[in-house]
Protein backbone atom coordinates (compact mmCIF):
# COMPACT_ATOMS: atom_id res chain seq x y z
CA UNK A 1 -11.01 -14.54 2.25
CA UNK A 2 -7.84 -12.41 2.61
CA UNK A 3 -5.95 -13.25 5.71
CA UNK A 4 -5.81 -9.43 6.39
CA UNK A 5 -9.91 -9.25 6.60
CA UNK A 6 -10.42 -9.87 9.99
CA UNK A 7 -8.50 -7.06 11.35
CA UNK A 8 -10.08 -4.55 9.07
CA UNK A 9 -12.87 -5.88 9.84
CA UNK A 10 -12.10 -5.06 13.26
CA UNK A 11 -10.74 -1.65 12.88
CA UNK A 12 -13.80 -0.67 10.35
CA UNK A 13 -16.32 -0.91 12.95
CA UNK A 14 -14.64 0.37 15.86
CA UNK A 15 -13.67 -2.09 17.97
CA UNK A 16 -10.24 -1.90 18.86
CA UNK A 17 -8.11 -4.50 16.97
CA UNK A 18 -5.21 -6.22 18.88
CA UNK A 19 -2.69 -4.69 16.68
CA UNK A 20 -3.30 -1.48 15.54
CA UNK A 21 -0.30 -1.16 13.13
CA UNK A 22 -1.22 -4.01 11.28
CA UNK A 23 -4.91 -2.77 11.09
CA UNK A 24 -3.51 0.78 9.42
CA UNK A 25 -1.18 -1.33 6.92
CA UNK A 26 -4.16 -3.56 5.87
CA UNK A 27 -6.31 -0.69 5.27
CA UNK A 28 -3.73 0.85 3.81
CA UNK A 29 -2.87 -2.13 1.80
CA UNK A 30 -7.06 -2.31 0.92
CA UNK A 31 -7.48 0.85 -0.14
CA UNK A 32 -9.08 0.77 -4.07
CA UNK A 33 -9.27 -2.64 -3.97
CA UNK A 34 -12.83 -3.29 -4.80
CA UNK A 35 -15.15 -5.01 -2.60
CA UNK A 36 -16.46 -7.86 -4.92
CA UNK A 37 -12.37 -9.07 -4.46
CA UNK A 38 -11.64 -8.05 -1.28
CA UNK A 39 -15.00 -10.21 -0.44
CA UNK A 40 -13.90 -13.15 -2.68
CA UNK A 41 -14.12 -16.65 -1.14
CA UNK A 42 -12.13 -19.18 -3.72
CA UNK A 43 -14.47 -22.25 -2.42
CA UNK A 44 -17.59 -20.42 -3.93
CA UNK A 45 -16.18 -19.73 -7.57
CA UNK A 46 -17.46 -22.00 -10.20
CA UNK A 47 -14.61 -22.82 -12.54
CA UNK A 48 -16.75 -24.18 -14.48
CA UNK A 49 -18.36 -21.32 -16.11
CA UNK A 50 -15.69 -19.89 -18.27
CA UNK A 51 -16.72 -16.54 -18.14
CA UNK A 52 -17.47 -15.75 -14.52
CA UNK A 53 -13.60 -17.06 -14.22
CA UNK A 54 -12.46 -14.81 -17.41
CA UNK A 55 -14.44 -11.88 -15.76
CA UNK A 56 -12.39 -12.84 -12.59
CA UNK A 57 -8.85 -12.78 -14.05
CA UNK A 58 -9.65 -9.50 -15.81
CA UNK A 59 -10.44 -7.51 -12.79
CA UNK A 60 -7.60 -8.89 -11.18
CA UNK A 61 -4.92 -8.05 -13.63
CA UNK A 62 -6.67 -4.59 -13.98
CA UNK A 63 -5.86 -4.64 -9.90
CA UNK A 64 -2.33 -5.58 -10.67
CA UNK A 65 -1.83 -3.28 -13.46
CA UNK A 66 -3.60 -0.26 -11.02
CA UNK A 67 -1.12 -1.83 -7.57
CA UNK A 68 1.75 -1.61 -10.03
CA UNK A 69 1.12 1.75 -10.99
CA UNK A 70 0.78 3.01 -7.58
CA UNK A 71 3.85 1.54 -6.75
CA UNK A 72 5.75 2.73 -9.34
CA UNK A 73 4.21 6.36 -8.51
CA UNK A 74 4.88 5.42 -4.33
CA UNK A 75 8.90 4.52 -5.68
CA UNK A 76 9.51 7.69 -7.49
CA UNK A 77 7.78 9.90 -4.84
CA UNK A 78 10.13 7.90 -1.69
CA UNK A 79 13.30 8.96 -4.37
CA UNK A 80 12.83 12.19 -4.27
CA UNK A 81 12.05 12.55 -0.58
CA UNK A 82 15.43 10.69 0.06
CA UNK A 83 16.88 13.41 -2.67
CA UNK A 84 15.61 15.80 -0.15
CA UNK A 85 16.70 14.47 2.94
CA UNK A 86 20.31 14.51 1.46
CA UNK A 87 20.51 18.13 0.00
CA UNK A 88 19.00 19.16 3.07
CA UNK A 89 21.70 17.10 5.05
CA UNK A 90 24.59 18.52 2.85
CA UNK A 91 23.15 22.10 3.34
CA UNK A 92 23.24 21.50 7.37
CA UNK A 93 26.73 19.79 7.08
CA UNK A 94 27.45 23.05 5.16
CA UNK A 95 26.32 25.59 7.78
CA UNK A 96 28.60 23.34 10.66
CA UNK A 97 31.86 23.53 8.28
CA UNK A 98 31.58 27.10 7.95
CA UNK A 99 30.75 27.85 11.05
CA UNK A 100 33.77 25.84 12.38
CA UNK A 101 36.59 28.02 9.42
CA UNK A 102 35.11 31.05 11.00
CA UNK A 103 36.16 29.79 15.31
């Protein structure tokens, strides 16, 4: 299982995990993963049956093709809140410098 299971387990049904940040980030970090993966033990697959393991690798590219989207999305969305930050910064720095030609 994931090594992150425990503590959402933990935070999922209320009892109060030992770290609390790290029990937000995994849930964050779990969020649209589905369950059937999330759940997945490696021991219990069956290599053996080549389409239980082809069934497998699809939905876990589909997962990295949906995580790689959401990052890309999570990237352009933290660039334009920096963009913000620093027109709003050179608007304050503004406001001082004329304030200071008018003393």
């Amino acid at each position: 299982m994931f090594s992150g299971s425990k503590v959402i387990a933990q935070y999922s049904v209320g009892q109060k995990p030992k770290n609390l940040n790290k029990a937000i980030f995994f849930s964050n970090l779990m969020h649209g993963i589905p369950e059937e993966i999330l759940s997945l033990n490696v021991e219990e697959i069956n290599f053996s049956d080549a389409e239980l393991v082809k069934n497998l690798i699809i939905k876990l590219l589909n997962l990295i093709e949906q995580q790689a989207q959401n990052n890309h999305q999570l990237q352009e969305e933290n660039q334009a809140l920096k963009d913000e930050i620093n027109r709003l910064k050179g608007e304050k720095q503004n406001i001082i410098e004329f304030t200071r030609s008018k003393q």
